[in-house]
Protein backbone atom coordinates (compact mmCIF):
# COMPACT_ATOMS: atom_id res chain seq x y z
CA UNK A 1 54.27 -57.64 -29.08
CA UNK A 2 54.71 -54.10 -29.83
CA UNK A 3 57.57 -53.16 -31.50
CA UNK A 4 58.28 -49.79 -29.96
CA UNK A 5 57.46 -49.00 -26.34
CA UNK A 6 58.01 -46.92 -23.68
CA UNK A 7 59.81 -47.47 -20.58
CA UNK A 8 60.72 -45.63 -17.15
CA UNK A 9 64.22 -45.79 -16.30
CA UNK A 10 66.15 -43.79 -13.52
CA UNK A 11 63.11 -41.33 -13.33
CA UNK A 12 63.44 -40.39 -17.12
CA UNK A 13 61.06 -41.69 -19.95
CA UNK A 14 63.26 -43.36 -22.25
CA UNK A 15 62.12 -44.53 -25.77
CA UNK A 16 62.58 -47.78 -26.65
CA UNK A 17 62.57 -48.83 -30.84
CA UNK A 18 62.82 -52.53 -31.81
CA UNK A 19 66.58 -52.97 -34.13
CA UNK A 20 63.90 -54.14 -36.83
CA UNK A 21 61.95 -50.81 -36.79
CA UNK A 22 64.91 -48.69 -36.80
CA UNK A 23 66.99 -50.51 -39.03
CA UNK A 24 64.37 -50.21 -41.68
CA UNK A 25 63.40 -46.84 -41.07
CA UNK A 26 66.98 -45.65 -41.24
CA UNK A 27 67.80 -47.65 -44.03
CA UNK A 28 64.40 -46.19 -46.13
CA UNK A 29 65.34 -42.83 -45.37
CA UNK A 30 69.00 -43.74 -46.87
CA UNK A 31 67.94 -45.01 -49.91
CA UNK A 32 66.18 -41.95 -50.84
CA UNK A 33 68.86 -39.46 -49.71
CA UNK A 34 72.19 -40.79 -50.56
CA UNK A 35 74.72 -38.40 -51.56
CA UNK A 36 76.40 -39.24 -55.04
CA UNK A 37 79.65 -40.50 -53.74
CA UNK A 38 82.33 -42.57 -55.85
CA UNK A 39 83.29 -45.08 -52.77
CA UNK A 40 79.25 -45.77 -52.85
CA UNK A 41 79.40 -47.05 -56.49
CA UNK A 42 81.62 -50.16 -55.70
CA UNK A 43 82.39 -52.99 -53.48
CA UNK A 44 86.49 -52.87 -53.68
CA UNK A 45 88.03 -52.94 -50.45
CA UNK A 46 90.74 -50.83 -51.68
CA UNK A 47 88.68 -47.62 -52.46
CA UNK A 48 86.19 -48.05 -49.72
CA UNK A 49 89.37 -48.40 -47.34
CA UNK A 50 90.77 -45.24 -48.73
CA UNK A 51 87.85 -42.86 -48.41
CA UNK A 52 87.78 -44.03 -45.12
CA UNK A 53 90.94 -43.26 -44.04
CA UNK A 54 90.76 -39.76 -45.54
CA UNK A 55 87.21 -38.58 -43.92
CA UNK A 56 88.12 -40.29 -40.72
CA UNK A 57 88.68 -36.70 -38.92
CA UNK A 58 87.36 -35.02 -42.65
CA UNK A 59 84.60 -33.15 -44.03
CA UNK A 60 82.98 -35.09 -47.32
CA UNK A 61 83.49 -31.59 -48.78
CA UNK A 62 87.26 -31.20 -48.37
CA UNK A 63 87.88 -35.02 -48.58
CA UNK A 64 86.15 -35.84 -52.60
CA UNK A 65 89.65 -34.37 -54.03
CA UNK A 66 91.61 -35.85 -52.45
CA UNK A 67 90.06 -39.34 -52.96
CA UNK A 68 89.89 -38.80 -56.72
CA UNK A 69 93.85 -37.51 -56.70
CA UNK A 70 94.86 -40.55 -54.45
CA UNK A 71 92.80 -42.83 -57.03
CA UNK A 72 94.36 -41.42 -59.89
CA UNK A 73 97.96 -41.60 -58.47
CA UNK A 74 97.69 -44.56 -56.87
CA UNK A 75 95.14 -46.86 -58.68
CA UNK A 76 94.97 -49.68 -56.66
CA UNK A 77 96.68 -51.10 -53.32
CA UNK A 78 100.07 -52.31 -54.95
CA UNK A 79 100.27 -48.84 -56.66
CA UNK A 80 100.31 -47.02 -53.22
CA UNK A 81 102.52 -49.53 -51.53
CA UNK A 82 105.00 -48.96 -54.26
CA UNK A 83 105.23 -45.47 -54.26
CA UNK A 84 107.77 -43.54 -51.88
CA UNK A 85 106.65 -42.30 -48.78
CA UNK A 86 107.02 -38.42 -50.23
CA UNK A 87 105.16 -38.81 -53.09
CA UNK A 88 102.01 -40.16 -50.68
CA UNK A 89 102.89 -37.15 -48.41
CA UNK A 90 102.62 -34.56 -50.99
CA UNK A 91 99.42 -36.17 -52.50
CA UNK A 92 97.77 -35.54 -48.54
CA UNK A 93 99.70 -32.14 -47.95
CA UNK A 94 96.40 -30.24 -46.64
CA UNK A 95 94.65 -33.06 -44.72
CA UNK A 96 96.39 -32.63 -41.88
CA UNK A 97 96.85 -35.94 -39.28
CA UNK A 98 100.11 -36.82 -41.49
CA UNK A 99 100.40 -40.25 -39.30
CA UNK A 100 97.23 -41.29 -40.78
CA UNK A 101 99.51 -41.10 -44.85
CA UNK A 102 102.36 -42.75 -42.79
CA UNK A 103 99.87 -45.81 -41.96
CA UNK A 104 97.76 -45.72 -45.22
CA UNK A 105 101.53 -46.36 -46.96
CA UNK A 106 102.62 -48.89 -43.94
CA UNK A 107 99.11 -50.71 -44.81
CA UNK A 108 99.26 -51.15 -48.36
CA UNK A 109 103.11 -52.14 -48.08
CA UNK A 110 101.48 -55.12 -45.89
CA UNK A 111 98.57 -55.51 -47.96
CA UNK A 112 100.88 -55.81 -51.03
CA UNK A 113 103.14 -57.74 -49.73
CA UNK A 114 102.00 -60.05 -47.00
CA UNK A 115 98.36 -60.28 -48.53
CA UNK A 116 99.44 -60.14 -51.87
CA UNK A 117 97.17 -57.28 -52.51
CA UNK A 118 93.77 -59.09 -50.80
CA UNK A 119 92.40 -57.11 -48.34
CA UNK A 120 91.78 -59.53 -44.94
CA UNK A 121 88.12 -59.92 -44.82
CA UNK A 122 86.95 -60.58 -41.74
CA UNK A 123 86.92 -57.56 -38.69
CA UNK A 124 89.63 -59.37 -36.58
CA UNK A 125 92.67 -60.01 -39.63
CA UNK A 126 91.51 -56.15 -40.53
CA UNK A 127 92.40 -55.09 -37.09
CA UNK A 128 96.22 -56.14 -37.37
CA UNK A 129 96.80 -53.63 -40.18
CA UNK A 130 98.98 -50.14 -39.35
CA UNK A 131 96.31 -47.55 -39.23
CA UNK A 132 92.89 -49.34 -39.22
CA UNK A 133 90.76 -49.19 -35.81
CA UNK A 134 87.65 -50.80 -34.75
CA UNK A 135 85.98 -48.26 -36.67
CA UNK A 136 87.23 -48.58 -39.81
CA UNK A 137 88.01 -52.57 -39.75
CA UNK A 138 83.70 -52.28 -38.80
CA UNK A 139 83.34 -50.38 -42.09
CA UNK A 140 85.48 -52.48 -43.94
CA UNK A 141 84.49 -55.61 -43.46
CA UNK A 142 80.28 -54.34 -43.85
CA UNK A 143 80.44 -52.51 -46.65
CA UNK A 144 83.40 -54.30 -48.65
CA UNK A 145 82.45 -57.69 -47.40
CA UNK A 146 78.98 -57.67 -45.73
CA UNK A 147 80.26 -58.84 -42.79
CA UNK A 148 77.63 -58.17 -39.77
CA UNK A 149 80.20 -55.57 -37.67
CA UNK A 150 78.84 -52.46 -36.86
CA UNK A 151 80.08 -49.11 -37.34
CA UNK A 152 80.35 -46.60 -34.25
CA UNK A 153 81.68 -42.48 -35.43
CA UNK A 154 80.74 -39.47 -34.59
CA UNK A 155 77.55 -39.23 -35.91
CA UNK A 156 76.56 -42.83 -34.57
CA UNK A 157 77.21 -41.50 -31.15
CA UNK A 158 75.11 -38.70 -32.05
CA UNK A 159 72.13 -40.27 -33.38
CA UNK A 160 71.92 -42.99 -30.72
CA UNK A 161 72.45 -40.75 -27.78
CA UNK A 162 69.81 -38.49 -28.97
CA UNK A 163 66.93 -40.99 -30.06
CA UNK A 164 67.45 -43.77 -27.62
CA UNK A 165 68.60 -40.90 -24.87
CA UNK A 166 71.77 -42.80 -24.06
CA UNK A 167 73.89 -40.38 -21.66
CA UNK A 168 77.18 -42.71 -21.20
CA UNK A 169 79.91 -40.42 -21.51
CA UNK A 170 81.37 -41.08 -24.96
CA UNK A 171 84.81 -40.48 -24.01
CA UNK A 172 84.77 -43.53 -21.43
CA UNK A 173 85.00 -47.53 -22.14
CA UNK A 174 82.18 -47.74 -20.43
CA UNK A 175 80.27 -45.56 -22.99
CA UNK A 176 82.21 -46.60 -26.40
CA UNK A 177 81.14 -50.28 -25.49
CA UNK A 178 76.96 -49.34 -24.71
CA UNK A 179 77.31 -47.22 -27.59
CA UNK A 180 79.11 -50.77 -29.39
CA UNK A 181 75.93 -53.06 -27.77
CA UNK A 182 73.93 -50.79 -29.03
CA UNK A 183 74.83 -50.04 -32.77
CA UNK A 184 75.50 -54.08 -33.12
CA UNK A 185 71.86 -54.78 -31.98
CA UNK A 186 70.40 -52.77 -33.95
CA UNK A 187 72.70 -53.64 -37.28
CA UNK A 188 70.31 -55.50 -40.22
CA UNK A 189 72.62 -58.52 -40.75
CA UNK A 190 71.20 -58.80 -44.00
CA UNK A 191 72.67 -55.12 -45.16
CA UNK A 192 75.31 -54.36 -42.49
CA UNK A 193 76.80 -51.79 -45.44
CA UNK A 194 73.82 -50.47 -46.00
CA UNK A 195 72.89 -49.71 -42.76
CA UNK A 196 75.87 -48.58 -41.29
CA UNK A 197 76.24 -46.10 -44.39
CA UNK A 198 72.62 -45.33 -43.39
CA UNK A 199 73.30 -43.67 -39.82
CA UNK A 200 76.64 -42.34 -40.23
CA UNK A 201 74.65 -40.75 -43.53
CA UNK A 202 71.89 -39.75 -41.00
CA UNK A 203 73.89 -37.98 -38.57
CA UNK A 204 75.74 -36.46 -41.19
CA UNK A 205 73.10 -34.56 -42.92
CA UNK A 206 70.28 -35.18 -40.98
CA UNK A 207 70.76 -35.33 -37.09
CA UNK A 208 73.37 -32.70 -37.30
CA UNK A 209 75.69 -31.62 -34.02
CA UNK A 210 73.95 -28.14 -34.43
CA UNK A 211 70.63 -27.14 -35.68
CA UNK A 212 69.61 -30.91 -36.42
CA UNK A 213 65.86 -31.65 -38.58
CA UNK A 214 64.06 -32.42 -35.86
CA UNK A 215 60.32 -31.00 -37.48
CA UNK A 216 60.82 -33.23 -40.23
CA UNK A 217 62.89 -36.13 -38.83
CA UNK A 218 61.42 -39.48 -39.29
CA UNK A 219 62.26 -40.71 -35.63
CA UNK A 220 60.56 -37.38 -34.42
CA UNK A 221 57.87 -39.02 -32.06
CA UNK A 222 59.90 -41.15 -30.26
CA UNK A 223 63.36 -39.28 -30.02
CA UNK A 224 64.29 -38.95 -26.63
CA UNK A 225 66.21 -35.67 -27.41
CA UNK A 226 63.69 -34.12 -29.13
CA UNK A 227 60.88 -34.86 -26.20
CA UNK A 228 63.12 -33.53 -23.55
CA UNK A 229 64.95 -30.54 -25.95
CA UNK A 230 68.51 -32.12 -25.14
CA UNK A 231 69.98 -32.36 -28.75
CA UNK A 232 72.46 -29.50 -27.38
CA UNK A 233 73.24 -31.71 -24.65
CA UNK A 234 73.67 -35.29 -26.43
CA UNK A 235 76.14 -37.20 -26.80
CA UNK A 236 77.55 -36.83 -23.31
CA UNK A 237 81.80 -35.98 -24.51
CA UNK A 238 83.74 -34.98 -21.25
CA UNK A 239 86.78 -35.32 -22.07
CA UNK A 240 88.35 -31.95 -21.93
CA UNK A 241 91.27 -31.05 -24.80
CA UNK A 242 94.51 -29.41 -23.24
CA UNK A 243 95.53 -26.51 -26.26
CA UNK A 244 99.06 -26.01 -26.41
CA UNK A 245 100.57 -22.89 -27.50
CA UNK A 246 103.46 -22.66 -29.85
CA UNK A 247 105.69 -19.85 -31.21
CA UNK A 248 108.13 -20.48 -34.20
CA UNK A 249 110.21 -18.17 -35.81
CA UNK A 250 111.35 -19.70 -39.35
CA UNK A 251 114.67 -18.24 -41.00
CA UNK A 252 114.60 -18.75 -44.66
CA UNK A 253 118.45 -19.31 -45.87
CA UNK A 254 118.03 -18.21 -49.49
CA UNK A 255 121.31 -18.48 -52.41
CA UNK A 256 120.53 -16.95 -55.32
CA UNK A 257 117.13 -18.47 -56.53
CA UNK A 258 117.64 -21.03 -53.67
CA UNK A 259 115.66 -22.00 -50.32
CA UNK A 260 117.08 -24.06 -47.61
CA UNK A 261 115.09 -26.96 -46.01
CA UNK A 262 115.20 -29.96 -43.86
CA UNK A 263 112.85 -32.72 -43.59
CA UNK A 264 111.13 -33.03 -40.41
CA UNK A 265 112.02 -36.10 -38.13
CA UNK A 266 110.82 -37.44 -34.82
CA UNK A 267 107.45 -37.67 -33.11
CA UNK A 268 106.46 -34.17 -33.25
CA UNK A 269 103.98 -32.47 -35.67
CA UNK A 270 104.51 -32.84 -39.36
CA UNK A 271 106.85 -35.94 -39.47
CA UNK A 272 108.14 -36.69 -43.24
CA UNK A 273 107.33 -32.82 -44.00
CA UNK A 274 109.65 -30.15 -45.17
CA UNK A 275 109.91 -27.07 -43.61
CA UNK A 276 112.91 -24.20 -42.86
CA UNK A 277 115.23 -23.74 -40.06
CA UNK A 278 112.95 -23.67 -36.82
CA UNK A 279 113.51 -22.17 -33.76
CA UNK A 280 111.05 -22.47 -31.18
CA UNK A 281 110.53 -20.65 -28.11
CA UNK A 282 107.95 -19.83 -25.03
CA UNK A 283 107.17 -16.74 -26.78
CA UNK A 284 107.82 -14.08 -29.74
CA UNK A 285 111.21 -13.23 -29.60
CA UNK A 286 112.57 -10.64 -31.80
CA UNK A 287 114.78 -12.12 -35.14
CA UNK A 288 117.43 -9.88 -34.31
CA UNK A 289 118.20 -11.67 -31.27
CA UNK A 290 117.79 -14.85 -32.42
CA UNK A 291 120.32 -13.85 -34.68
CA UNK A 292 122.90 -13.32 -31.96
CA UNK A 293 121.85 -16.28 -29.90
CA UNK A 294 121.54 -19.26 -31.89
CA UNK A 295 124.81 -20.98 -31.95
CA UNK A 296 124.16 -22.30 -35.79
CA UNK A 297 122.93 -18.64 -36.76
CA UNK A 298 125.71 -17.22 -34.79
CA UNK A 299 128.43 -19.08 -37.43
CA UNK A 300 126.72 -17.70 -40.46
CA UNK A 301 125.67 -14.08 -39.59
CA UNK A 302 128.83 -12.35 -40.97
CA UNK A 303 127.47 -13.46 -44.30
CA UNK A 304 123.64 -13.27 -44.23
CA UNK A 305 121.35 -9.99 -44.35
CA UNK A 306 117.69 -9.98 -43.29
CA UNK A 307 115.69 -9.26 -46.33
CA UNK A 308 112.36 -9.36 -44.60
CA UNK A 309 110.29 -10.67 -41.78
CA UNK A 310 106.32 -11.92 -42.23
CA UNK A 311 103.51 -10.58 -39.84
CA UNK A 312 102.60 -13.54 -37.80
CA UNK A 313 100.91 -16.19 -39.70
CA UNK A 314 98.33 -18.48 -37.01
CA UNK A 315 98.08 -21.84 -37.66
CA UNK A 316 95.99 -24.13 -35.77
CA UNK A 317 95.82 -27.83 -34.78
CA UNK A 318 93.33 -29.47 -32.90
CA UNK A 319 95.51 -29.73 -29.69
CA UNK A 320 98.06 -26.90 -30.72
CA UNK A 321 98.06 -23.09 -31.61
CA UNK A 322 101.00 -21.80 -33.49
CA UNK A 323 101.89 -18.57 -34.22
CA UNK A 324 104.76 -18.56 -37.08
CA UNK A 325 107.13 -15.73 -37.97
CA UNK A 326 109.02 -15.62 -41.26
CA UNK A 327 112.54 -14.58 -41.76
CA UNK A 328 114.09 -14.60 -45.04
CA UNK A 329 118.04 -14.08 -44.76
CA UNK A 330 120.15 -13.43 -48.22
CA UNK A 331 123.43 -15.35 -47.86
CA UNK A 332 126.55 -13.91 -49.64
CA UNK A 333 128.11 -15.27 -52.77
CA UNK A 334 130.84 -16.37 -50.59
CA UNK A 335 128.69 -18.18 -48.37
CA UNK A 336 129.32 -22.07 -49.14
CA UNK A 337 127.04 -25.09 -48.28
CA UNK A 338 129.51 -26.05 -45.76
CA UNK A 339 128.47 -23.68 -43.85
CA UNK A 340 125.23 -24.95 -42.88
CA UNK A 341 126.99 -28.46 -41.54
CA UNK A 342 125.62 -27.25 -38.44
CA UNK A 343 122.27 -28.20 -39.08
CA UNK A 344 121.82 -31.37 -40.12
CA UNK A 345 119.57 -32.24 -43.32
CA UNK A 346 118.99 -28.87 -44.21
CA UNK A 347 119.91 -28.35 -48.77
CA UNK A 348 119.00 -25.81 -51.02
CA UNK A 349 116.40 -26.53 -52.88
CA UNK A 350 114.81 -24.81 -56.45
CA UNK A 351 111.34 -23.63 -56.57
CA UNK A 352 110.52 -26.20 -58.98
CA UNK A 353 112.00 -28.83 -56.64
CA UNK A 354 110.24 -26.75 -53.33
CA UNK A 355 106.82 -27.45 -55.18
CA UNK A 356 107.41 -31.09 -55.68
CA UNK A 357 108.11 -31.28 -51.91
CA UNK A 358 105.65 -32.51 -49.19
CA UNK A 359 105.10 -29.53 -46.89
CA UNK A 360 103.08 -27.95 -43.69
CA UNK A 361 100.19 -26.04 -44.89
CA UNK A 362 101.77 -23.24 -43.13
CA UNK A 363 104.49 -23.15 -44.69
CA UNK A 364 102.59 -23.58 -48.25
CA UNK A 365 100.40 -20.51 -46.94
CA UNK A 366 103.86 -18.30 -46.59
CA UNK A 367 105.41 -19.59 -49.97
CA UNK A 368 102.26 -18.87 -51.90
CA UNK A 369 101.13 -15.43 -50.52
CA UNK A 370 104.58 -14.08 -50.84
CA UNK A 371 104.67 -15.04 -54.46
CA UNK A 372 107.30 -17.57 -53.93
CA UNK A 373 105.37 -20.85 -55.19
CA UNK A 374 102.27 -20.44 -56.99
């Protein structure tokens, strides 16, 4: 029986590979272009978990430093679940996705704790823990374990839409679960790590979303993409993102030497963060009458002067644009920390404290370009 064929399906000449031909291929092709990773050098469930977790919606690139500063901070899972929730927010300050540090810290407090510091080792006891999906309980349990669960990212979708010419939305159950059928059949039970490692490696360097090897690919004369030139078009993703637009004006209460902030609570963005008196509106509004407006301001405006007010600083997020305005008020010697029990949470703070502080990248951008914080 031939192992790869060809077959006519809805009027379109689909390529058909056998899971043994692929699996070896892609695995071959691994094994001589690996990139020299620390997670790749061991089996602990631990580290594996946490690079995971931190290039889930990460470039490699950005995500190394952070793995090695998590790794030397927190050294193992008992280490993390110990530590307080700010000290694991400032270690990710710059990742963005803070809910993803708020689970990491949930799931090594129940690791620790309820586990004893075991990792669960099968795919289903994996998928109970705060913060771990299908995707990363698949990786998990394969590469930590060599359990036979198969891995579906990004770059799975990718390589499998293109080569096999699957067009199943992505975005849809219908697709996530052929894309699922698809990745599990052709998994090498023997080395489920090593092969899902092996096409999330492939599509990461190799199949690429834009300007992918195709002249030198390995799966060149059968890819469906490459036969029909649809690698622009593949995977299939219609799910449309709605952008929001957001316009803050921040007023900096500064004593002395002394910043005022509050820590973040709530749903919204940046949960657990600190950041400075906020006011938020439809659109740029001048300070000045903010100033008179603001019922809080309004009580301490007698006894604070504008020093300065930023540019606008544009931050964005991958469902928000925000466009940030700086105001940095002087208070008066007489000017008493009473006077800001109108807004609740908000204390001076030193620089030297400010610095130890988890914080939006925005507002580290301000502090350090102004000179504030280095």
């Amino acid at each position: 029986m031939l192992n790869a064929v060809l077959k006519t399906f809805a009027g379109r000449i689909v390529y058909l590979m056998g899971s043994r031909d692929f699996s070896k291929k892609i695995i071959d092709w691994y094994l001589l272009n690996p990139r020299d990773l620390p997670w790749r050098k061991t089996k602990d469930p631990y580290r594996i978990w946490l690079s995971e977790i931190i290039l889930q919606q990460t470039r490699v690139a950005q995500g190394l430093p952070y793995y090695l500063q998590f790794v030397r901070n927190f050294p193992n899972v008992k280490a993390l679940a110990n530590a307080p929730l700010e000290k694991v927010l400032r270690t990710w300050q710059g990742l963005g996705y803070y809910s993803r540090a708020r689970n990491l810290h949930a799931c090594a407090k129940e690791i620790a704790f309820k586990y004893n510091g075991k990792f669960p080792d099968t795919y289903s006891n994996l998928l109970t823990l705060p913060g771990i999906g299908s995707y990363t309980a698949a990786a998990l349990s394969s590469i930590a374990f060599d359990k036979p669960d198969a891995v579906v990212d990004g770059n799975v979708f990718r390589v499998l839409s293109r080569i096999f010419g699957i067009q199943e939305d992505i975005s849809s159950s219908i697709g996530k679960k052929t894309f699922y059928n698809k990745a599990q059949a052709l998994l090498d039970p023997k080395q489920p790590g090593t092969f899902n490692q092996a096409i999330m490696e492939f599509g990461a360097l190799h199949c690429t979303p834009k300007s992918p090897g195709c002249v030198d690919c390995i799966f060149a004369s059968g890819c469906y993409a490459n036969k029909n030139q649809m690698q622009a078009l593949l995977p299939v993703n219609n799910k449309k993102v709605k952008v929001r637009n957001r316009y803050f004006t921040y007023f900096i209460l500064m004593k002395g030497n002394k910043m005022a902030l509050k820590k973040r609570e709530g749903k919204d963005i940046w949960s657990g963060l600190y950041d400075f008196y906020l006011i938020e509106g439809l659109k740029r509004k001048k300070p000045e009458s903010i100033l008179s407006e603001d019922h809080v301001l309004k009580t301490i405006r007698n006894k604070a002067t504008i020093v300065s007010q930023s540019e606008a600083y544009k931050h964005i997020l991958t469902h928000q644009r925000i466009e940030a305005t700086f105001v940095i008020l002087s208070l008066s010697r007489d000017f008493l920390i009473k006077d800001l029990k109108g807004i609740k949470g908000l204390k001076f703070y030193s620089s030297k404290e400010i610095l130890a502080l988890p914080k939006p990248v925005l507002i580290s951008r301000f502090l350090s370009k102004n000179g504030i914080l280095e």
